[in-house]
Every structure is written in C-alpha cells, then in structure tokens.
PDB file of N, CA and C in Angstrom:
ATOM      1  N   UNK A   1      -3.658  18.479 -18.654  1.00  0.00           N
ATOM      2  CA  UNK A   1      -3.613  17.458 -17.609  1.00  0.00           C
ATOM      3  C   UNK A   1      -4.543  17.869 -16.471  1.00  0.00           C
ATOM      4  N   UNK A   2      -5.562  17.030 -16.107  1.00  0.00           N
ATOM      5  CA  UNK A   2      -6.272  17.207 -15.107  1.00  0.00           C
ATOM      6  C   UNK A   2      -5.726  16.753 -13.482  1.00  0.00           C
ATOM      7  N   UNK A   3      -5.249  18.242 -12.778  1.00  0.00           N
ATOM      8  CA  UNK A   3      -4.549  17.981 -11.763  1.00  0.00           C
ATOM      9  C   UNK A   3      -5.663  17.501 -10.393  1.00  0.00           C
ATOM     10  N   UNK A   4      -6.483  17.241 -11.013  1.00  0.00           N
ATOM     11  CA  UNK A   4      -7.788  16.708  -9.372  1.00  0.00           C
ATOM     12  C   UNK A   4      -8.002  15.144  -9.488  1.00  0.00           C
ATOM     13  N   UNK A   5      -7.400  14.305 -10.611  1.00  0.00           N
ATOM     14  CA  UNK A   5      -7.073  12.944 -10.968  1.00  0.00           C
ATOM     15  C   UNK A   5      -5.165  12.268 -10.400  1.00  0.00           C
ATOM     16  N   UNK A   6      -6.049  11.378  -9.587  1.00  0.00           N
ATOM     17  CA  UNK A   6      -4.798  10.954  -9.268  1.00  0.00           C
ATOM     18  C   UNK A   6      -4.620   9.249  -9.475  1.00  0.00           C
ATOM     19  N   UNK A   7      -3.335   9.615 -10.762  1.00  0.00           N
ATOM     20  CA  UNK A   7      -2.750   8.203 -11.418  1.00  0.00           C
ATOM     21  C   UNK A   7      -1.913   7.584 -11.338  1.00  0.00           C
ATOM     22  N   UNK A   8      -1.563   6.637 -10.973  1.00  0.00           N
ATOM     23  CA  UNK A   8      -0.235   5.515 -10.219  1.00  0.00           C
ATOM     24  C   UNK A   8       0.047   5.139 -11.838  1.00  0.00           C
ATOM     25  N   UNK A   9       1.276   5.352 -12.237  1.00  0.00           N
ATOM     26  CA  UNK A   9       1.972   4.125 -13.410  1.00  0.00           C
ATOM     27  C   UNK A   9       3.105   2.954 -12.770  1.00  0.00           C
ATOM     28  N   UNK A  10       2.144   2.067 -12.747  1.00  0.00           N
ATOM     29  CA  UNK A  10       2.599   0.664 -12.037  1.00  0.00           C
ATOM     30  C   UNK A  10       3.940  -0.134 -12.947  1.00  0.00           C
ATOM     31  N   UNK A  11       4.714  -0.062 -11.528  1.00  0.00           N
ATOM     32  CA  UNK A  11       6.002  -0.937 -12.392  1.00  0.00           C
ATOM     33  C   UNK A  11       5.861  -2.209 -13.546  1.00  0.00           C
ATOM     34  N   UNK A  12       4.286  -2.317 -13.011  1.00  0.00           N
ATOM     35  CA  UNK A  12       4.054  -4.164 -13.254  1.00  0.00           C
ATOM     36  C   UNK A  12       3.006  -4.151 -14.834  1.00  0.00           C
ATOM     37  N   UNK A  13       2.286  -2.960 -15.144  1.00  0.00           N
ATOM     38  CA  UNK A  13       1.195  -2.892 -15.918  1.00  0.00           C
ATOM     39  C   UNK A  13       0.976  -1.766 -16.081  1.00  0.00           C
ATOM     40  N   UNK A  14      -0.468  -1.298 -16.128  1.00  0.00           N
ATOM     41  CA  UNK A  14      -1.022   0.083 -16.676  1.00  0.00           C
ATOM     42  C   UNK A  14      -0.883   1.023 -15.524  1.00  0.00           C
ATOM     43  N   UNK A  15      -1.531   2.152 -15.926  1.00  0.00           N
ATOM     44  CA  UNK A  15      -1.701   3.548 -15.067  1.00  0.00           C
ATOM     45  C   UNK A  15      -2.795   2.937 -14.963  1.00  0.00           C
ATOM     46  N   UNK A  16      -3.159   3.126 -13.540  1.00  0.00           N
ATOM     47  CA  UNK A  16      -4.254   3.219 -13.038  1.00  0.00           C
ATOM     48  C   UNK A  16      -4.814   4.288 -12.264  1.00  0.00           C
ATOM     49  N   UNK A  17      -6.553   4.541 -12.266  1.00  0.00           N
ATOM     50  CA  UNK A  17      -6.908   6.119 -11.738  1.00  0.00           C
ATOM     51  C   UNK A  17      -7.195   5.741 -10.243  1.00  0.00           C
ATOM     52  N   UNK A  18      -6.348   6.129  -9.211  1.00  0.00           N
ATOM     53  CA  UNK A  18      -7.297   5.909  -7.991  1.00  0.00           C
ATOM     54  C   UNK A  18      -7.518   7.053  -7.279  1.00  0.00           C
ATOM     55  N   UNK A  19      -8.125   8.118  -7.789  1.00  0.00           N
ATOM     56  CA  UNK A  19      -9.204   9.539  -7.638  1.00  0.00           C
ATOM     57  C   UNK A  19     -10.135   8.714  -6.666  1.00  0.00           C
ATOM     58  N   UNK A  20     -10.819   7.888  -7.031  1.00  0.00           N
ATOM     59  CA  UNK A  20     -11.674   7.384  -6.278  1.00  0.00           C
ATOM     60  C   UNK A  20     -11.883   6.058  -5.808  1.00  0.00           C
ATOM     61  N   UNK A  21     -10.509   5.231  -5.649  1.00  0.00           N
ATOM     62  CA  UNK A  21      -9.931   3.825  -4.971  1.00  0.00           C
ATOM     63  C   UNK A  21     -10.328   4.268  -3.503  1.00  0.00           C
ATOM     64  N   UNK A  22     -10.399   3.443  -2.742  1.00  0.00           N
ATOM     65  CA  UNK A  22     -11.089   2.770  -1.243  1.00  0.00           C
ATOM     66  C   UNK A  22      -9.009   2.209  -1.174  1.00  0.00           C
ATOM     67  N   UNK A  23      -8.558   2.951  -0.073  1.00  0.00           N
ATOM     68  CA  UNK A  23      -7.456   2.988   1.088  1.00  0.00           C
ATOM     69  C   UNK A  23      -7.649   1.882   1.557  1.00  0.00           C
ATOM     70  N   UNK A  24      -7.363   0.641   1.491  1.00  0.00           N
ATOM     71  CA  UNK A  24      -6.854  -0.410   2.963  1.00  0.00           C
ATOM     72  C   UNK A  24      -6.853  -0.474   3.674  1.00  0.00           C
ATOM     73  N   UNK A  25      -5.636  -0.129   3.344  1.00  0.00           N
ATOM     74  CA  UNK A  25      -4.847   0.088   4.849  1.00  0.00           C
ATOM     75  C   UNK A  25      -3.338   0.969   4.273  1.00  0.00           C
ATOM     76  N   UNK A  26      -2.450   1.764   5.205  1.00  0.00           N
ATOM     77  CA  UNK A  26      -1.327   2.637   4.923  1.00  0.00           C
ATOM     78  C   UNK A  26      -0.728   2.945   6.053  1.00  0.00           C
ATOM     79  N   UNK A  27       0.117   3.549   5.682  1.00  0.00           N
ATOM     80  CA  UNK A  27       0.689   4.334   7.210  1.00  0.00           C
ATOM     81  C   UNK A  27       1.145   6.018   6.158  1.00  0.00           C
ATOM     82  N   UNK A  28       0.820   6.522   6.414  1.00  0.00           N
ATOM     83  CA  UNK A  28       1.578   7.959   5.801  1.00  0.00           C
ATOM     84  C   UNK A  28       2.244   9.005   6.503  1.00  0.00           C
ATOM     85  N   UNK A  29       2.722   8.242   7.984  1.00  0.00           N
ATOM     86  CA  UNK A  29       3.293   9.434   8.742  1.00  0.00           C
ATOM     87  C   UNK A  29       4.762  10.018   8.338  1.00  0.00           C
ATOM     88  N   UNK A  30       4.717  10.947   8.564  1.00  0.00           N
ATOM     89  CA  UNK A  30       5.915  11.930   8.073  1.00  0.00           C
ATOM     90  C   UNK A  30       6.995  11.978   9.043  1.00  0.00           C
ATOM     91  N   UNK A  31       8.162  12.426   8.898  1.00  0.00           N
ATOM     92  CA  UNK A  31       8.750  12.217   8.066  1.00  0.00           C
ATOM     93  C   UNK A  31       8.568  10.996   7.231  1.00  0.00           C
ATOM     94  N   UNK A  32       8.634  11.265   5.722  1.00  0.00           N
ATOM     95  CA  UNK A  32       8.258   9.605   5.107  1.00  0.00           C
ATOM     96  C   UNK A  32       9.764   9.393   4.827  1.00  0.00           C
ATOM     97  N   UNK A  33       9.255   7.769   4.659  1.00  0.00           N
ATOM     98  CA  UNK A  33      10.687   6.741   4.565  1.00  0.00           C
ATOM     99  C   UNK A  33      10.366   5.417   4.125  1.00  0.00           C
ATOM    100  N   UNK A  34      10.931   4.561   4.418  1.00  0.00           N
ATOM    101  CA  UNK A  34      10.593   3.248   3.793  1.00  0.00           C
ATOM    102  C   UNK A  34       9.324   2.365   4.604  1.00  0.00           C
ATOM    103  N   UNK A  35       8.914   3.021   5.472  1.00  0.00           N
ATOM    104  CA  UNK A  35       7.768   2.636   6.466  1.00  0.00           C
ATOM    105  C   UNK A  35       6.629   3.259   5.891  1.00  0.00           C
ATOM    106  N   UNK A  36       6.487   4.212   4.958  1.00  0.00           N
ATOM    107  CA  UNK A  36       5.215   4.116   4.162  1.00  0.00           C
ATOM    108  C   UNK A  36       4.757   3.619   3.105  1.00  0.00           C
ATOM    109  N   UNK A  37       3.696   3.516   2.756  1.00  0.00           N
ATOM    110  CA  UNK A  37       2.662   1.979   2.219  1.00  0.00           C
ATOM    111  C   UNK A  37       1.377   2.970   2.085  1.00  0.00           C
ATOM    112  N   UNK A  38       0.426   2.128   1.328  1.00  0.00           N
ATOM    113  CA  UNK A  38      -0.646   2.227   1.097  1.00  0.00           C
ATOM    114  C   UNK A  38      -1.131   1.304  -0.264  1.00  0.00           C
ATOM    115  N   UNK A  39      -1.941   0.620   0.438  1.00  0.00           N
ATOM    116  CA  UNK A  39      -3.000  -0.429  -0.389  1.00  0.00           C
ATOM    117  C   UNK A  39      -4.379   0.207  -1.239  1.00  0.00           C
ATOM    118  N   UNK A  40      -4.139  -0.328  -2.024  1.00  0.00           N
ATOM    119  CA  UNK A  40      -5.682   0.921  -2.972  1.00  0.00           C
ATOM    120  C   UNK A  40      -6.544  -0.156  -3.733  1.00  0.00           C
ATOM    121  N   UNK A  41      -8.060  -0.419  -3.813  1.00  0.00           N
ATOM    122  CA  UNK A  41      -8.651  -1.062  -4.165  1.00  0.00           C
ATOM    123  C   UNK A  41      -9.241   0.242  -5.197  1.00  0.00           C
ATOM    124  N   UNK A  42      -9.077  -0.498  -6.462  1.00  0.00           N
ATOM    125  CA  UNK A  42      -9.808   1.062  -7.570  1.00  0.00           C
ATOM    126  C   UNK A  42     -10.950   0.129  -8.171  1.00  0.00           C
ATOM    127  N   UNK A  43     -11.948   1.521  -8.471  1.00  0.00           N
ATOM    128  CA  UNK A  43     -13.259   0.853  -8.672  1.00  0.00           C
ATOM    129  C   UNK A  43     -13.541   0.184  -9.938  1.00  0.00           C
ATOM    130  N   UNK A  44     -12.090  -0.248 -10.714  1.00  0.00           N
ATOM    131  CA  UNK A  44     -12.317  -0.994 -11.604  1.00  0.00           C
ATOM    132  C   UNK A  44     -12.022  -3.235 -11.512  1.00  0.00           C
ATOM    133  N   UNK A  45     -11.617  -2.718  -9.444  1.00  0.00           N
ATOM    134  CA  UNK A  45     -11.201  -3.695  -9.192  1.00  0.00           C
ATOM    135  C   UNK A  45      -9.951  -4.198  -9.224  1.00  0.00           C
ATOM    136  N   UNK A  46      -9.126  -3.345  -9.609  1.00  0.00           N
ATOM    137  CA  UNK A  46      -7.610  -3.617  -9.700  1.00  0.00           C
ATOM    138  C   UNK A  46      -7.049  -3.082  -7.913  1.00  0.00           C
ATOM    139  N   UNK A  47      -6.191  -3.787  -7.837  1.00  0.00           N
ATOM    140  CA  UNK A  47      -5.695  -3.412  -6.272  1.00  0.00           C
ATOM    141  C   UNK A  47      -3.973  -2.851  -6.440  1.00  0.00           C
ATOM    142  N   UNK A  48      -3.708  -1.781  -5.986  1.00  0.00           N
ATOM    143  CA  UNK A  48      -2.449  -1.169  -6.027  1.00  0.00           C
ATOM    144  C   UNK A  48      -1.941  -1.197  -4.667  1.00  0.00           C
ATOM    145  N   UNK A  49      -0.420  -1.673  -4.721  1.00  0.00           N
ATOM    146  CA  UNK A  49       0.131  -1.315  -3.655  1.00  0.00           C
ATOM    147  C   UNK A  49       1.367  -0.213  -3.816  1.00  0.00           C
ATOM    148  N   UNK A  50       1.274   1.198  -3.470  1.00  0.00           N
ATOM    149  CA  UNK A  50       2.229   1.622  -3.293  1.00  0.00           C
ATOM    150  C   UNK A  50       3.380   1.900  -2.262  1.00  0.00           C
ATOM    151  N   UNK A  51       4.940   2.418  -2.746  1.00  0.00           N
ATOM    152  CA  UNK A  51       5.936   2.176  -1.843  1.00  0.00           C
ATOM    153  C   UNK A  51       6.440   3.117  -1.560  1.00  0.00           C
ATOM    154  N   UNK A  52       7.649   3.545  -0.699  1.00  0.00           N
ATOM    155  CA  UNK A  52       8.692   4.787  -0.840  1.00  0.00           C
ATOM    156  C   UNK A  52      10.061   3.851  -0.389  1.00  0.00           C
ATOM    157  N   UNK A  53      10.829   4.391  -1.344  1.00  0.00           N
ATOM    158  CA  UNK A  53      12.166   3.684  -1.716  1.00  0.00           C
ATOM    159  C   UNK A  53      12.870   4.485  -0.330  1.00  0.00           C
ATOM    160  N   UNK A  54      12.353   5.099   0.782  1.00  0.00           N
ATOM    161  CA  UNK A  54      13.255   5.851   1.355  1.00  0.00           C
ATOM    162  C   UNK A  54      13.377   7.348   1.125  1.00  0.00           C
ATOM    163  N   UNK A  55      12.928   7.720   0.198  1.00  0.00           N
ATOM    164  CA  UNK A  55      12.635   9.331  -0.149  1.00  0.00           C
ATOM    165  C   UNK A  55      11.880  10.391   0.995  1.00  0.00           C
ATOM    166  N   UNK A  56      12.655  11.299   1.360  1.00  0.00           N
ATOM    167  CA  UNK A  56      11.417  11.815   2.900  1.00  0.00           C
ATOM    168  C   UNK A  56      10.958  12.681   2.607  1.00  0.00           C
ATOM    169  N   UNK A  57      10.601  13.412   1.154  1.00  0.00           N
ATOM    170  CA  UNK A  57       9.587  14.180   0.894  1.00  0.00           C
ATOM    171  C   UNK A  57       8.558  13.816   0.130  1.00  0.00           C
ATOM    172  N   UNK A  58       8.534  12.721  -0.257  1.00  0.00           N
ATOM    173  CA  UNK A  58       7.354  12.309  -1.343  1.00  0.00           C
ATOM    174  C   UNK A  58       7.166  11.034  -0.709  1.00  0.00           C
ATOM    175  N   UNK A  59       5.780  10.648  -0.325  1.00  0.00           N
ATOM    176  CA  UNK A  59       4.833   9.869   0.563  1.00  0.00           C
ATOM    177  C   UNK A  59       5.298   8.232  -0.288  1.00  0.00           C
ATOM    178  N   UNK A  60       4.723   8.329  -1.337  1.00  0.00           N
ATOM    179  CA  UNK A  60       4.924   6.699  -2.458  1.00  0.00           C
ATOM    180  C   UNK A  60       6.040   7.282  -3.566  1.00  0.00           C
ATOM    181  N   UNK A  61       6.555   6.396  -3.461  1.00  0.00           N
ATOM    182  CA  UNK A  61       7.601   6.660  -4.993  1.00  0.00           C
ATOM    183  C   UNK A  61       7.632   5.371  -5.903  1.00  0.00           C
ATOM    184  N   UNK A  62       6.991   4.455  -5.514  1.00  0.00           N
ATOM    185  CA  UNK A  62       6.579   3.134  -7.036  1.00  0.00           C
ATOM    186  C   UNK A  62       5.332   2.645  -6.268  1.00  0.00           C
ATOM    187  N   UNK A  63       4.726   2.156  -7.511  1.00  0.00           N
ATOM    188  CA  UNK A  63       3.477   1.554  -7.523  1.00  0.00           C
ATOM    189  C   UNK A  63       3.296  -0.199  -8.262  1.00  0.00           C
ATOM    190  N   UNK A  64       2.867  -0.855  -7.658  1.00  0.00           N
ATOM    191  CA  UNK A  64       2.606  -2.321  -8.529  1.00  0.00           C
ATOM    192  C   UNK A  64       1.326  -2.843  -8.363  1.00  0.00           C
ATOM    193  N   UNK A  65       0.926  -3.670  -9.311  1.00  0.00           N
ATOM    194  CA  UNK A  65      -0.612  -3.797  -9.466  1.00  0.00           C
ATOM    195  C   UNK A  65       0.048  -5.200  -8.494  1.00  0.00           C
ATOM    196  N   UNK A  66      -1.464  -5.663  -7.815  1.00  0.00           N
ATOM    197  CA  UNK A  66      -1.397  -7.005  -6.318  1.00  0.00           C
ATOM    198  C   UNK A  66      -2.240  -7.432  -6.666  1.00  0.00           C
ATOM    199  N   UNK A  67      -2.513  -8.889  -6.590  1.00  0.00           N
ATOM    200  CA  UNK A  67      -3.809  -9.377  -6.419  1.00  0.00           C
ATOM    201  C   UNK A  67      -4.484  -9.145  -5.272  1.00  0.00           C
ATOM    202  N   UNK A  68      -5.647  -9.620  -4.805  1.00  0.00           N
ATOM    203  CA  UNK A  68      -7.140  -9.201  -4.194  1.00  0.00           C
ATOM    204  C   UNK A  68      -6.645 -10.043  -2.903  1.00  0.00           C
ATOM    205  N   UNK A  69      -5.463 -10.770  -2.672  1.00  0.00           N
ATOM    206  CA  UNK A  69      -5.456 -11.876  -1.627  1.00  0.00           C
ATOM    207  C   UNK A  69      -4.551 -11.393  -1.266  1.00  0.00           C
ATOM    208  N   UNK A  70      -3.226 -10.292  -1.911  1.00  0.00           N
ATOM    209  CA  UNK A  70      -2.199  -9.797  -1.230  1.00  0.00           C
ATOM    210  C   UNK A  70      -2.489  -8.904  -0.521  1.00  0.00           C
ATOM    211  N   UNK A  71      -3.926  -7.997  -1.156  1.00  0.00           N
ATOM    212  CA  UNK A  71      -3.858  -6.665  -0.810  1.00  0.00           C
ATOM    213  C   UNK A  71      -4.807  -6.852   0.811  1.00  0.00           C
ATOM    214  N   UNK A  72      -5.412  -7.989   0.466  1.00  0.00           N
ATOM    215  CA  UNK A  72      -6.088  -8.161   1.995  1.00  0.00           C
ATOM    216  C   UNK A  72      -5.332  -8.409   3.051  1.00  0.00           C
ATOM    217  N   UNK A  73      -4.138  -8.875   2.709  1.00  0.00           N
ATOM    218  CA  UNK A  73      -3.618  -9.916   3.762  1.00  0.00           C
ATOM    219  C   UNK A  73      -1.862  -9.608   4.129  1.00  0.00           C
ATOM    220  N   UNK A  74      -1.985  -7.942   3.144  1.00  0.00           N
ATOM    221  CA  UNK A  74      -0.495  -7.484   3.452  1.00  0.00           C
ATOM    222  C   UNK A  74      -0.125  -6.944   4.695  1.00  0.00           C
ATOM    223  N   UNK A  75       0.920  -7.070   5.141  1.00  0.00           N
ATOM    224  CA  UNK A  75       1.922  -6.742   6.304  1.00  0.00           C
ATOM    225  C   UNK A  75       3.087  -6.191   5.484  1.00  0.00           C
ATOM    226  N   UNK A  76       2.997  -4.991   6.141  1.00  0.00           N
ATOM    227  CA  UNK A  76       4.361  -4.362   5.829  1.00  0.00           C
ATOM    228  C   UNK A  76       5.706  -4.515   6.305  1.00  0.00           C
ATOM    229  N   UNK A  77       6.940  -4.425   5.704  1.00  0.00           N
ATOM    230  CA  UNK A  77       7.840  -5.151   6.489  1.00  0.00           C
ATOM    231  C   UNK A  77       8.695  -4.334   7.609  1.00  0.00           C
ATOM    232  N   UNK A  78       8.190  -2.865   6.900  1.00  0.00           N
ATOM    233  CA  UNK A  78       9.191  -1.954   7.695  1.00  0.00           C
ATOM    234  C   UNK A  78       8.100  -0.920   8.517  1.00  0.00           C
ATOM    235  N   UNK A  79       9.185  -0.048   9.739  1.00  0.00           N
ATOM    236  CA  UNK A  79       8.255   0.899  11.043  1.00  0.00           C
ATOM    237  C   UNK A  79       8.875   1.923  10.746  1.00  0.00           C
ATOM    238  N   UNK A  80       8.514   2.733  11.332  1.00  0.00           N
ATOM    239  CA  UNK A  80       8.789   3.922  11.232  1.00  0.00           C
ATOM    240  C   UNK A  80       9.920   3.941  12.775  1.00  0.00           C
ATOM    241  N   UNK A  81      11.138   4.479  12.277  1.00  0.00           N
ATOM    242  CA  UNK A  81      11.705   4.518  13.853  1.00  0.00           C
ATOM    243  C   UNK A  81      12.296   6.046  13.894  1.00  0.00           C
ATOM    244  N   UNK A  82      11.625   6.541  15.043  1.00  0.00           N
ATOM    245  CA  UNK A  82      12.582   8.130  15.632  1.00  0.00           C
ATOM    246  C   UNK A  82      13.616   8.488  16.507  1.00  0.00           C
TER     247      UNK A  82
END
C-alpha cells in the first residue's frame, strides 16, 4: 500500500485518489467535530465532499461523491463552538 496516496471510499460510489484534488473550501480546525468539511475537486473531475460524524480525533470520517453545482455552492450547516 502506497502510504503518500490519499483515497476517500465514498458512501455513494468508487474510491477516489485525491493526492492531488484542488481543496474548495473546508474548515479543519481542531478540536475536530461535526464542524469539519472539506470539498475536493480531483483531477479526474469528480468532486468529493467529506464529513466528521463528530469524532475529535480524525478530521473526515465519510466521504460522498457531489456534483460540480453542490460543491461550488456548499454551506456547511454546522460551527465550531468553544
């Protein structure tokens, strides 16, 4: 397994490689929680949005493939509160 490849297996479809996907938009501040996100455009043109179910050590915990009009035009629903 090549650990310098990084692969999302999407609830919705395939694994996709986004090693070298173009970021959106995200928030990844830590402690993580349900306020982190990140939008991924991969250079095969597929757009990923990943989530965190609430988990505060691991940044995304599911992934789903979006169309090109969600991923532009997403708003996240949740903030980060301290």
């Amino acid at each position: 397994m090549d650990k310098n490849r990084y692969i999302a297996r999407t609830i919705n479809g395939p694994e996709v490689e986004l090693t070298q996907a173009t970021i959106i938009r995200s928030n990844n501040l830590y402690p993580f929680g349900r306020h982190n996100y990140a939008i991924y455009e991969a250079p095969d043109g597929l757009f990923v949005k990943g989530l965190n179910n609430g988990e505060r050590e691991i940044m995304l915990t599911s992934f789903e493939l979006i169309s090109e009009e969600e991923a532009r035009s997403y708003d996240h629903p949740y903030f980060r509160e301290d």
